[in-house]
Protein backbone atom coordinates (compact mmCIF):
# COMPACT_ATOMS: atom_id res chain seq x y z
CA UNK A 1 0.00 0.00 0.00
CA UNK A 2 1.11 3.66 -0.80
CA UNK A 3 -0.28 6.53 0.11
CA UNK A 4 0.29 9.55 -1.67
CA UNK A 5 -0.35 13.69 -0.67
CA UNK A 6 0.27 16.54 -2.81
CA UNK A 7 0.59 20.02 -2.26
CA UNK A 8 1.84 23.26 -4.44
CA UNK A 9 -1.02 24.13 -5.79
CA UNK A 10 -2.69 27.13 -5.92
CA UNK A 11 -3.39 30.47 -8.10
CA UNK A 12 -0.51 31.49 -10.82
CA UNK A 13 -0.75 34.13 -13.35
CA UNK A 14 0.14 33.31 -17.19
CA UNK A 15 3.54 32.48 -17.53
CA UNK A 16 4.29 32.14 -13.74
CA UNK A 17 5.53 28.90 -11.71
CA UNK A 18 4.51 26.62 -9.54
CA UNK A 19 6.09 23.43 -8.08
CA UNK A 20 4.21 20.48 -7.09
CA UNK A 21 5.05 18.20 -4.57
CA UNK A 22 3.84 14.85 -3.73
CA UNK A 23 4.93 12.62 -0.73
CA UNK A 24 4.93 8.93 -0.63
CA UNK A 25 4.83 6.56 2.69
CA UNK A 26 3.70 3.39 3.28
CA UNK A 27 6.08 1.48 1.16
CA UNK A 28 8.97 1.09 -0.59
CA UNK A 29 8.80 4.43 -2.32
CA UNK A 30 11.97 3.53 -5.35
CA UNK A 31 10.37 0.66 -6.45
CA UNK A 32 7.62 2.69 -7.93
CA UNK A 33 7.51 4.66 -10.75
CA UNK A 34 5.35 7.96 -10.58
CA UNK A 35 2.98 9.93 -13.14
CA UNK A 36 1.30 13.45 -12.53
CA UNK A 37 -2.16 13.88 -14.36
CA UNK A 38 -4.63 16.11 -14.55
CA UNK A 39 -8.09 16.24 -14.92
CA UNK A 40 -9.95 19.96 -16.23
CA UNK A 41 -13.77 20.72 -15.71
CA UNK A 42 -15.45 18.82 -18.60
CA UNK A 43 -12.12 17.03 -20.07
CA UNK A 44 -10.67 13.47 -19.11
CA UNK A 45 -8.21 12.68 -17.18
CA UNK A 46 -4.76 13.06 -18.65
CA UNK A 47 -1.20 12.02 -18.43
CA UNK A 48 1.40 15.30 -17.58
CA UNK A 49 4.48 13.36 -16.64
CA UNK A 50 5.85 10.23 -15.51
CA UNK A 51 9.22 9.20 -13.74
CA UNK A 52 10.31 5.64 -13.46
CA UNK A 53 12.15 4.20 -10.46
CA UNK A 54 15.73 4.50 -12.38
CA UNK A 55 14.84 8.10 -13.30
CA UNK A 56 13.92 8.11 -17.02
CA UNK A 57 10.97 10.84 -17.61
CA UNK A 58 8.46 11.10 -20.11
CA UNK A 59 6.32 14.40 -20.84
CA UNK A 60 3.28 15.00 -22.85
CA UNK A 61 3.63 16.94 -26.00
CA UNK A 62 1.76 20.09 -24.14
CA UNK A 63 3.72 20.60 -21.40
CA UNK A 64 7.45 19.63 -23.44
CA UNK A 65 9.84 22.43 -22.53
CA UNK A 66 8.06 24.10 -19.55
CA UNK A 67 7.03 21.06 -17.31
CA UNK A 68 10.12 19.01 -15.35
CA UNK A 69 9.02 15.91 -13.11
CA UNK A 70 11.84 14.99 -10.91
CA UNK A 71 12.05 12.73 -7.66
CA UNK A 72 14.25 12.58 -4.40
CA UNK A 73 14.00 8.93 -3.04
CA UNK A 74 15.49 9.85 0.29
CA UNK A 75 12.37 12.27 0.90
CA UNK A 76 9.63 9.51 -0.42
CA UNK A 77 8.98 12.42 -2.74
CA UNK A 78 7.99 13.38 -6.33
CA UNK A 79 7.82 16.72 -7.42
CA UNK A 80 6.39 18.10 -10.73
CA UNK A 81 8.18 21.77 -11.73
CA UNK A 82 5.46 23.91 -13.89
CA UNK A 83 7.07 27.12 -15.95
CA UNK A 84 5.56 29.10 -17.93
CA UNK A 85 1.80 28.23 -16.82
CA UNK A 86 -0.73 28.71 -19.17
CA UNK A 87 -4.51 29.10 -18.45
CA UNK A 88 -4.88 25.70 -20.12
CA UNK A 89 -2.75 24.19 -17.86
CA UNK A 90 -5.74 25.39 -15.12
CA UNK A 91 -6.61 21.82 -13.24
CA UNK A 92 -6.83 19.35 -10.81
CA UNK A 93 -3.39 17.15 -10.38
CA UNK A 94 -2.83 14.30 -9.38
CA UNK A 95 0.01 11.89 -8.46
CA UNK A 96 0.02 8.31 -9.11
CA UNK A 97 2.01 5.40 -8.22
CA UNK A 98 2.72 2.42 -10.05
CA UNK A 99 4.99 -0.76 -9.08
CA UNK A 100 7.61 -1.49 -11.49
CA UNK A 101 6.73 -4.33 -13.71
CA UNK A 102 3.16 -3.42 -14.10
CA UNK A 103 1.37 -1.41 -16.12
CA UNK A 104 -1.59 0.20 -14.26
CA UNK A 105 -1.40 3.15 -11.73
CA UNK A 106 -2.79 1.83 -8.45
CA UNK A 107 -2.40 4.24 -5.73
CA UNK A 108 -3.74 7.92 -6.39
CA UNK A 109 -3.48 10.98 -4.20
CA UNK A 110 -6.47 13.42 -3.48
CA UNK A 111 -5.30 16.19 -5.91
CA UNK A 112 -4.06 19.44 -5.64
CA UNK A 113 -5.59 22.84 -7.90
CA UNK A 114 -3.82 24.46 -10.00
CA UNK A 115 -5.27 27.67 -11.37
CA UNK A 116 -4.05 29.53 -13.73
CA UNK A 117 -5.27 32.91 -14.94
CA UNK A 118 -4.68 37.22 -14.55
């Protein structure tokens, strides 16, 4: 079992930054790899970012050069860094878990808002 908390969120203005934290306990946090998604009013759920145990990263095409998703193992601790916000970036995130070797995201955290608009 993992549970998972995030925080950072809150209200940006176009083409600020946020950073998005999300902290792990409960298990053995490196043997997971992590995603960020989001989910707008109306829309489906999306992928952001993901980070795999040994570090490689993917990115969705829409957030390529202004999103970063990194992780700290010692601190249990995955954090997503958001540049250049856009008001279509405006959303609930969340992080997700998955154990290496598998393919679906079991373990979900309660989301955090990001809002972005002047």
């Amino acid at each position: 079992q993992v549970q998972l908390v995030e925080s950072g969120g809150g209200l940006v203005q176009p083409g600020g930054s946020l950073r998005l934290s999300c902290r792990a306990s409960g298990s053995r946090f490196s043997s997971y790899a992590m995603g960020w998604f989001r989910q707008a009013p109306g829309k489906e759920r999306e992928l952001v970012a993901t980070i795999s145990s040994g570090g490689f990263t993917y990115r969705a095409d829409s957030v390529k050069g202004r999103f970063t998703i990194s992780r700290d193992n010692a601190q249990s601790t995955v954090y997503l860094q958001m540049d250049s916000l856009k008001p279509e970036d405006t959303a609930l995130y969340y992080c997700a878990a998955r154990l290496e070797g598998t393919s679906q995201y079991d373990y979900w955290g309660q989301g955090t808002q990001v809002t972005v608009s002047s």
